[in-house]
N, C-alpha and C. Protein backbone atom coordinates (compact mmCIF):
# COMPACT_ATOMS: atom_id res chain seq x y z
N UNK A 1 -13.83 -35.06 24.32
CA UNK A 1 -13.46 -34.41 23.08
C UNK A 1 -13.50 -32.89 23.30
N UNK A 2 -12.67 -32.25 23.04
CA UNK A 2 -12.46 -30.85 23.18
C UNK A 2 -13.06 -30.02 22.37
N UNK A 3 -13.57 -28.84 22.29
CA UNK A 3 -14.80 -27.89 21.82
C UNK A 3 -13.96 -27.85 20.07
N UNK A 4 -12.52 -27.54 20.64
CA UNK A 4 -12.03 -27.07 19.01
C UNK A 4 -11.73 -28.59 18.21
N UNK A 5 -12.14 -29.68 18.53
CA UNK A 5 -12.25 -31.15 17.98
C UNK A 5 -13.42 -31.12 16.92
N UNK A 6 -14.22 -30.53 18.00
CA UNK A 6 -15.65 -30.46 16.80
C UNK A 6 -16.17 -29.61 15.84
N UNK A 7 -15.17 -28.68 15.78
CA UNK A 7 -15.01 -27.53 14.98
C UNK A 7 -14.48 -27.81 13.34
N UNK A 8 -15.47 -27.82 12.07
CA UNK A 8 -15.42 -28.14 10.77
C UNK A 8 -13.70 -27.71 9.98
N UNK A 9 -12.94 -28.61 9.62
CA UNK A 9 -11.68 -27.67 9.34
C UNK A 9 -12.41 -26.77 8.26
N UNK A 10 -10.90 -25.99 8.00
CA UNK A 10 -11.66 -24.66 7.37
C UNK A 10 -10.60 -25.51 5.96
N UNK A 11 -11.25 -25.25 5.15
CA UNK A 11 -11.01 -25.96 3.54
C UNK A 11 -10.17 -24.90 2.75
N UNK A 12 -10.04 -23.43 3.43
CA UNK A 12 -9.83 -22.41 2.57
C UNK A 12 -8.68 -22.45 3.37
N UNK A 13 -7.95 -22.84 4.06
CA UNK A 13 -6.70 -22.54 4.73
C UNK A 13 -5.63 -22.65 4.26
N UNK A 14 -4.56 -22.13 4.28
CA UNK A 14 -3.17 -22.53 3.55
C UNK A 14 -2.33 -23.52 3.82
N UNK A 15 -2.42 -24.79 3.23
CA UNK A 15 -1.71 -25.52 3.50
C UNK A 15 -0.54 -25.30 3.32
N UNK A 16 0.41 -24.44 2.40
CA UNK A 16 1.59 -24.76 2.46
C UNK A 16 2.10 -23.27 2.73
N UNK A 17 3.42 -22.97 2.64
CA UNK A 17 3.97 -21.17 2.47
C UNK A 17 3.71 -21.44 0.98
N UNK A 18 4.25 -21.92 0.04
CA UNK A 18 4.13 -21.50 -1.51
C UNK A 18 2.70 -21.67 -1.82
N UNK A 19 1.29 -22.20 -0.90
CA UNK A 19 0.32 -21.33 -1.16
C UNK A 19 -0.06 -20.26 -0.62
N UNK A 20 0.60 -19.76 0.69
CA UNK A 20 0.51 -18.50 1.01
C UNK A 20 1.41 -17.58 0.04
N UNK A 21 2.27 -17.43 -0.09
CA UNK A 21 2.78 -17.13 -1.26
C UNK A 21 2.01 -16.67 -2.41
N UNK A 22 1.51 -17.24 -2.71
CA UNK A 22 0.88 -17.42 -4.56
C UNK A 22 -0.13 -16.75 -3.89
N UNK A 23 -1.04 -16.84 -2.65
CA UNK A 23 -2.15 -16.02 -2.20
C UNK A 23 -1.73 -14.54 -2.05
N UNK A 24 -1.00 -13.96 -1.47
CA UNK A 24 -0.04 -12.96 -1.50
C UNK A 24 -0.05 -12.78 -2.66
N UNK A 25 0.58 -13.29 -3.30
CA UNK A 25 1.38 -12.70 -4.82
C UNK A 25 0.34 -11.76 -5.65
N UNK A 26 -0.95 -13.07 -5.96
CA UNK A 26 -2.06 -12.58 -6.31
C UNK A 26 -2.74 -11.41 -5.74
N UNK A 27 -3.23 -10.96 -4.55
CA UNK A 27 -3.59 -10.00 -3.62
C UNK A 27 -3.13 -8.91 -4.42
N UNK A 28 -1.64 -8.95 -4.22
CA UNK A 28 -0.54 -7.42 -5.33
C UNK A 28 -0.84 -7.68 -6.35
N UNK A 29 -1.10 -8.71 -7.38
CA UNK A 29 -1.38 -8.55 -8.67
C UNK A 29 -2.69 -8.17 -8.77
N UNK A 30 -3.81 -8.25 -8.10
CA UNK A 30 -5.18 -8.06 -8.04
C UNK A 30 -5.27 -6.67 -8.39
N UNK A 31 -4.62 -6.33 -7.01
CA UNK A 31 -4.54 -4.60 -5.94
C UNK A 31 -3.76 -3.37 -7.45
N UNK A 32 -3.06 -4.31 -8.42
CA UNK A 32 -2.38 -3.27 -9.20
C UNK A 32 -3.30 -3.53 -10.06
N UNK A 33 -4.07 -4.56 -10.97
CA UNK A 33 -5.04 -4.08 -11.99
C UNK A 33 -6.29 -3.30 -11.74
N UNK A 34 -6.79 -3.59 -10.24
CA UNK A 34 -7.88 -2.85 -10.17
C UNK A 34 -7.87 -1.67 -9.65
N UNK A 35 -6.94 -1.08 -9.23
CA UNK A 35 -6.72 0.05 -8.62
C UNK A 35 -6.29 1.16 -9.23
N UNK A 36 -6.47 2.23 -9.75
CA UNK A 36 -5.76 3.13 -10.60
C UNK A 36 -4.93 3.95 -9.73
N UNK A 37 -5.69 4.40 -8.36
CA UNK A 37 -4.67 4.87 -7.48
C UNK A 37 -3.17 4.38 -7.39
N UNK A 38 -2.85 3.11 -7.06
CA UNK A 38 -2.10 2.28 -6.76
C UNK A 38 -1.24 2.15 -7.80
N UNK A 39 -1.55 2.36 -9.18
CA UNK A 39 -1.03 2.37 -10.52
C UNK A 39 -0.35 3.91 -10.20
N UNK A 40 -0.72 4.91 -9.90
CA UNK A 40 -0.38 6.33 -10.02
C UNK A 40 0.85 6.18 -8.82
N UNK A 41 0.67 5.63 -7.52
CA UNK A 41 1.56 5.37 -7.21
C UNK A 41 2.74 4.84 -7.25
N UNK A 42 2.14 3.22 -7.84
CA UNK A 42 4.05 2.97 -8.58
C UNK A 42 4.46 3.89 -9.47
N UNK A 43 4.27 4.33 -10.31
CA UNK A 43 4.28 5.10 -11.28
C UNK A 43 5.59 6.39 -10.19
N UNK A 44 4.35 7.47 -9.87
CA UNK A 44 5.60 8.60 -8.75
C UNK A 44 6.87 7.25 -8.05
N UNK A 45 6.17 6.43 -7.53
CA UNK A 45 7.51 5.30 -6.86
C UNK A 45 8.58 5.37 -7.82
N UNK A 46 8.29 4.43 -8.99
CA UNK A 46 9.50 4.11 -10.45
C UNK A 46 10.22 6.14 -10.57
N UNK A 47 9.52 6.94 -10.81
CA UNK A 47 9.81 8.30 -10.95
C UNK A 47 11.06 8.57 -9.61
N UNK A 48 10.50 8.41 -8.58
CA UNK A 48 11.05 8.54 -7.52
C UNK A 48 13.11 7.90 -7.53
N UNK A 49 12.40 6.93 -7.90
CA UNK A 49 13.78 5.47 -7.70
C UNK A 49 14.72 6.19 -9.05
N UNK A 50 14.01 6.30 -10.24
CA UNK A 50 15.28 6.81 -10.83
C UNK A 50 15.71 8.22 -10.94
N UNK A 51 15.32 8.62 -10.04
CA UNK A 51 15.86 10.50 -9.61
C UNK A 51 16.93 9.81 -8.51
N UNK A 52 16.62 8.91 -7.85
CA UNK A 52 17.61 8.45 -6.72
C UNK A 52 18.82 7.95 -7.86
N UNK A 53 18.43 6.74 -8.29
CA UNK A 53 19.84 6.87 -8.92
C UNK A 53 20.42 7.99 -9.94
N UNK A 54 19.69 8.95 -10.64
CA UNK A 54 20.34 10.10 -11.16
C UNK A 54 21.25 10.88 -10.26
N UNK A 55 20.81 11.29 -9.35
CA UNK A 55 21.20 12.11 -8.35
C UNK A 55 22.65 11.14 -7.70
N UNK A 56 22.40 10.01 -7.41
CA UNK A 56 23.55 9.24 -7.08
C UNK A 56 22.95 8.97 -4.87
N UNK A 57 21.49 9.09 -4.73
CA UNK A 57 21.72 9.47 -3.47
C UNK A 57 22.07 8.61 -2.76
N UNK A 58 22.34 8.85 -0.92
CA UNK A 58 23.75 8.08 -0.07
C UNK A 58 22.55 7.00 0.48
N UNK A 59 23.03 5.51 1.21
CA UNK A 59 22.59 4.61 1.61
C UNK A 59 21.01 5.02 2.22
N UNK A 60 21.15 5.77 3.15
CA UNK A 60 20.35 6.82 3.93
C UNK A 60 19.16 7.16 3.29
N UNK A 61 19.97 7.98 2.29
CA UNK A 61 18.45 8.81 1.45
C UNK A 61 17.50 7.35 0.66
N UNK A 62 18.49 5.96 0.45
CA UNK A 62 17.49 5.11 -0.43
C UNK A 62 16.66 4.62 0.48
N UNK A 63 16.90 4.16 2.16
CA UNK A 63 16.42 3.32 2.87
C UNK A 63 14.93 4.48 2.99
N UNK A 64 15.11 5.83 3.19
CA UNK A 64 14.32 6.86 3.67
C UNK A 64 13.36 6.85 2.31
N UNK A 65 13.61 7.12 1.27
CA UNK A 65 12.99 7.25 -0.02
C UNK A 65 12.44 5.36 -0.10
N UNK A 66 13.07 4.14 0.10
CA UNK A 66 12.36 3.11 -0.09
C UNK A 66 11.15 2.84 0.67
N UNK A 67 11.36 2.95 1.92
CA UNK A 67 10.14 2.98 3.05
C UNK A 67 9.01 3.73 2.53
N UNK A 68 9.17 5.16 2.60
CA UNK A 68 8.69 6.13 1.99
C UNK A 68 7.47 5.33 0.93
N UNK A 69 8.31 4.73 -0.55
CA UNK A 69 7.61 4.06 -1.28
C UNK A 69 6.50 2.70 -0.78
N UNK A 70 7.27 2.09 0.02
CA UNK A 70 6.57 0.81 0.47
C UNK A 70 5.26 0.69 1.37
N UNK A 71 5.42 2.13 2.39
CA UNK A 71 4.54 2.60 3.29
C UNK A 71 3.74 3.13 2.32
N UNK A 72 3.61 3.70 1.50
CA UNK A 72 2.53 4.20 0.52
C UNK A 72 1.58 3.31 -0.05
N UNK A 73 2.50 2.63 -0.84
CA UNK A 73 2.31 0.96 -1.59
C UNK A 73 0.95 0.40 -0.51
N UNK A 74 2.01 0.21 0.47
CA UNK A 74 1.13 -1.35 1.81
C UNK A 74 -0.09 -0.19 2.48
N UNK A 75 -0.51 1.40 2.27
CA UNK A 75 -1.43 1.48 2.58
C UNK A 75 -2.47 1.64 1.96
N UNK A 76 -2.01 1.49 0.41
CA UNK A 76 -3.05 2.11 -0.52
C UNK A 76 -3.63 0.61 -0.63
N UNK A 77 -2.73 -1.17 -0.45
CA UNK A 77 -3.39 -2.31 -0.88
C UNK A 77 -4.40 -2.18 0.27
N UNK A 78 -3.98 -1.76 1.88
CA UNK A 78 -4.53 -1.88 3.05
C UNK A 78 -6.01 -1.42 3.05
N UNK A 79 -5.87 0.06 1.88
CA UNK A 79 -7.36 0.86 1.76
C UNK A 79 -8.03 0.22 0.78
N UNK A 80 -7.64 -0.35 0.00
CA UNK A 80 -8.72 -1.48 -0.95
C UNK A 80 -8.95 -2.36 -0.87
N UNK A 81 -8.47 -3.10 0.30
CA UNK A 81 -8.92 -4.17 1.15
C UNK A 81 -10.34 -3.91 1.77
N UNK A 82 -9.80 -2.91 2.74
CA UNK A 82 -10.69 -2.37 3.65
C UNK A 82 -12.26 -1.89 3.07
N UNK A 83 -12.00 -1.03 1.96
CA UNK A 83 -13.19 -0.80 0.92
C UNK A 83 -13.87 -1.82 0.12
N UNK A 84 -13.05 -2.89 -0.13
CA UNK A 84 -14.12 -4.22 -0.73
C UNK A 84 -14.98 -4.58 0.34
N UNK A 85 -13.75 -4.73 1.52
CA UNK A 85 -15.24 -5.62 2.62
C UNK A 85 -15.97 -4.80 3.63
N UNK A 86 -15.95 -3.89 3.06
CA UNK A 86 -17.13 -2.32 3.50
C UNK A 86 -18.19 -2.53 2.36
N UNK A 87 -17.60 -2.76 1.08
CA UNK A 87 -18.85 -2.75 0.14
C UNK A 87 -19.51 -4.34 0.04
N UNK A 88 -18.89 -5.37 0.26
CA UNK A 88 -19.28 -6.43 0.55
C UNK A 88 -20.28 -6.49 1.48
N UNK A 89 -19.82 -5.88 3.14
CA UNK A 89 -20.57 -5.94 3.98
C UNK A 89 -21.83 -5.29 3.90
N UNK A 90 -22.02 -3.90 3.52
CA UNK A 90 -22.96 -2.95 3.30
C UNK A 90 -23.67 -2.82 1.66
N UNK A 91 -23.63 -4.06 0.82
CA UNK A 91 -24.13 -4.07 -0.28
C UNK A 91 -25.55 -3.20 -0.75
N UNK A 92 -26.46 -3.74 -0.08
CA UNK A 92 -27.62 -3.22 -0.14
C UNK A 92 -28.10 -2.18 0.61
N UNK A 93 -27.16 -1.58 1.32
CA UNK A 93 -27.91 -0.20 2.11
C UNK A 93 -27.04 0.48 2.52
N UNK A 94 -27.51 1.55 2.50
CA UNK A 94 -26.01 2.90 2.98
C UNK A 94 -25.95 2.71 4.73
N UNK A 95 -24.61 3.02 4.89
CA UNK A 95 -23.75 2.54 6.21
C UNK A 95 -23.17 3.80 6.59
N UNK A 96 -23.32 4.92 7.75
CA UNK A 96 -22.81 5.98 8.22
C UNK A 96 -21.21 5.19 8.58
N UNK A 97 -21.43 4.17 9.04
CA UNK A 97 -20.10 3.26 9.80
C UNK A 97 -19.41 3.03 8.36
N UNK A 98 -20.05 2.50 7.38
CA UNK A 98 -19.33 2.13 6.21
C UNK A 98 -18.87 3.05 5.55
N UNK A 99 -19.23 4.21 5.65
CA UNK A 99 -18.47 5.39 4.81
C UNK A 99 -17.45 5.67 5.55
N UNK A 100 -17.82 6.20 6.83
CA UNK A 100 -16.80 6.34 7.75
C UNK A 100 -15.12 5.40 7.80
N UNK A 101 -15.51 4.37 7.90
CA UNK A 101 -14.49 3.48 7.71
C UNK A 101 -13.65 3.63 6.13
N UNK A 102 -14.36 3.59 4.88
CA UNK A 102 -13.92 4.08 4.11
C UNK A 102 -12.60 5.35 4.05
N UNK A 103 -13.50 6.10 4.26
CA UNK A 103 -13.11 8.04 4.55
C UNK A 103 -11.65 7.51 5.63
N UNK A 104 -11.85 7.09 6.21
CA UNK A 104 -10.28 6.74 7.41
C UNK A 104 -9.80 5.79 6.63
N UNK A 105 -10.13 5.16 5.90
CA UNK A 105 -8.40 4.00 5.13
C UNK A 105 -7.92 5.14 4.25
N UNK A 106 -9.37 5.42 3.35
CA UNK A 106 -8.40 6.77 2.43
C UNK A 106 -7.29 8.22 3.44
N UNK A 107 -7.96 8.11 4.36
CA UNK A 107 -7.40 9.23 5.05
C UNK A 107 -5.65 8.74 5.59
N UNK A 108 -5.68 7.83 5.71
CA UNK A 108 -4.18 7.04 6.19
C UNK A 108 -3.32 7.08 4.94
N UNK A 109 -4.20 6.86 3.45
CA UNK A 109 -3.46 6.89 2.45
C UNK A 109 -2.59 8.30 1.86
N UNK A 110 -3.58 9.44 1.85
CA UNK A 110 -3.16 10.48 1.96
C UNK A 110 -2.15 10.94 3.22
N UNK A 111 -2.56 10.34 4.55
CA UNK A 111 -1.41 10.87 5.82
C UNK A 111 0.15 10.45 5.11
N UNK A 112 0.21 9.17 5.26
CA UNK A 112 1.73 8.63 4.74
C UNK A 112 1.84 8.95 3.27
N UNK A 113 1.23 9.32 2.10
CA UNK A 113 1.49 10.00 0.95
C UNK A 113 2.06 11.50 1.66
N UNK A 114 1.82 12.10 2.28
CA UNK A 114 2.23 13.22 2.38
C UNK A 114 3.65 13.24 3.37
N UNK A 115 3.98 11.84 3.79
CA UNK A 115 5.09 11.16 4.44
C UNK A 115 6.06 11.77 3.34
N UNK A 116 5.57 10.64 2.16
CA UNK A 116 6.64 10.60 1.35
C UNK A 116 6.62 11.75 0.36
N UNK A 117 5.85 12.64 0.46
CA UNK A 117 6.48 13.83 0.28
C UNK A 117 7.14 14.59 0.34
N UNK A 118 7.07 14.68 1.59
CA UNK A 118 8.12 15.19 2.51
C UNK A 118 9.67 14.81 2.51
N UNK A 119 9.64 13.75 2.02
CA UNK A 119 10.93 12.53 2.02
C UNK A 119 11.24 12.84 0.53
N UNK A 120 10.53 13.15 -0.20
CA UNK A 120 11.28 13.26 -1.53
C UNK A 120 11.73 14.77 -1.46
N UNK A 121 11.17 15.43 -0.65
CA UNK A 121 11.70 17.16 -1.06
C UNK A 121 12.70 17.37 -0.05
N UNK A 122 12.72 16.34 0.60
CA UNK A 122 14.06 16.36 1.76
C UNK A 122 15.45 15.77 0.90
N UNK A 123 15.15 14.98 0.08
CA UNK A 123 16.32 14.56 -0.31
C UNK A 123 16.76 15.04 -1.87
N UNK A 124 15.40 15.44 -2.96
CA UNK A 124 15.79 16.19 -3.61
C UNK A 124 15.81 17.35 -3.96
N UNK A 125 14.79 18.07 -2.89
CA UNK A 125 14.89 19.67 -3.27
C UNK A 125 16.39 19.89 -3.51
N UNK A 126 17.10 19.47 -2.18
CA UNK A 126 18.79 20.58 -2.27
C UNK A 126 19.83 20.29 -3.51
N UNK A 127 19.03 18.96 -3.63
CA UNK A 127 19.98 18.35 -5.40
C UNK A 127 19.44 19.14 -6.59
N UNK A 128 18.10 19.29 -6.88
CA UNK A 128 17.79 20.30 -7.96
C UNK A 128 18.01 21.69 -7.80
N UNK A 129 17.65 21.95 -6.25
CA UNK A 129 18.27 23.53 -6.53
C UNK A 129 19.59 23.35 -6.89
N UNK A 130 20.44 22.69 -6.56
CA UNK A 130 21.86 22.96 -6.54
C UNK A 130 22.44 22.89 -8.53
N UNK A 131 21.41 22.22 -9.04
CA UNK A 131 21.52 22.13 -10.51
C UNK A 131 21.27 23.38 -11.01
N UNK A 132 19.68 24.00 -10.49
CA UNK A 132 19.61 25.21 -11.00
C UNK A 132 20.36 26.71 -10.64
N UNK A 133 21.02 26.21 -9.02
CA UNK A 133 21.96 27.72 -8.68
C UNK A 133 23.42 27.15 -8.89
C-alpha cells in the first residue's frame, strides 16, 4: 500500500468546478463586504470605465486601463488574504515576521495602484487637457 493510500481524504476539497466556482465567487463577495479598501477601489475602477467610454478611448487604451483595474482588484483580494492568515496565525502575540508580511502585501497594493495611475494619466491627461485648451 502506498504512503499516499493511507493518507485521510481531505473532506474540504472541491469536488466539482461549480463548487470551485461558488468557492471563488464567494472569496470576491466576502473580499468586497469586508474590505473598504477594495470598495474604494471598484469605486475609482467604475469612475475609471466610464471616463473610458466618455472619452470614446481606442481598443489599446481599454485593454491598458482594464488590466490596470484587475491588477489592482487581484492585489488588494491577494492583501486580505494574506492579512487574515497573518492574523489567524499570530492571534495571540505580536509577530516582527507578521507585520512584516503584512507591510509587503500592502506594499504591492500601493506598487500596482500607482501602476494604474500612471495608466489613467497616460490615457486621460491628453483628453482633458485637450477639453480644457
Amino acid at each position: 500500500m502506498a504512503l499516499r493510500d493511507k493518507q485521510p481524504e481531505k473532506k474540504w476539497k472541491n469536488q466539482t468546478v461549480y463548487a470551485s466556482l461558488e468557492f471563488a465567487l464567494t472569496g470576491i463577495i466576502t473580499a468586497f463586504r469586508e474590505e473598504r479598501n477594495l470598495r474604494k477601489h471598484a469605486v475609482s475602477a467604475l469612475v475609471a470605465m466610464i471616463l473610458g467610454a466618455v472619452f470614446r478611448i481606442s481598443k489599446v487604451d481599454w485593454l491598458f486601463l482594464l488590466l490596470a483595474i484587475f491588477l489592482v482588484i487581484f492585489a488588494e483580494i491577494i492583501n486580505s488574504a494574506i492579512e487574515n492568515v497573518v492574523d489567524l496565525a499570530s492571534e495571540y502575540h505580536f509577530s516582527m515576521l507578521a507585520k512584516n508580511a503584512k507591510d509587503m502585501a500592502a506594499g504591492a497594493v500601493l506598487f500596482i495602484s500607482c501602476f494604474a495611475v500612471i495608466v489613467g494619466l497616460f490615457i486621460f491627461l491628453p483628453k482633458i487637457w485637450a477639453l480644457i485648451f
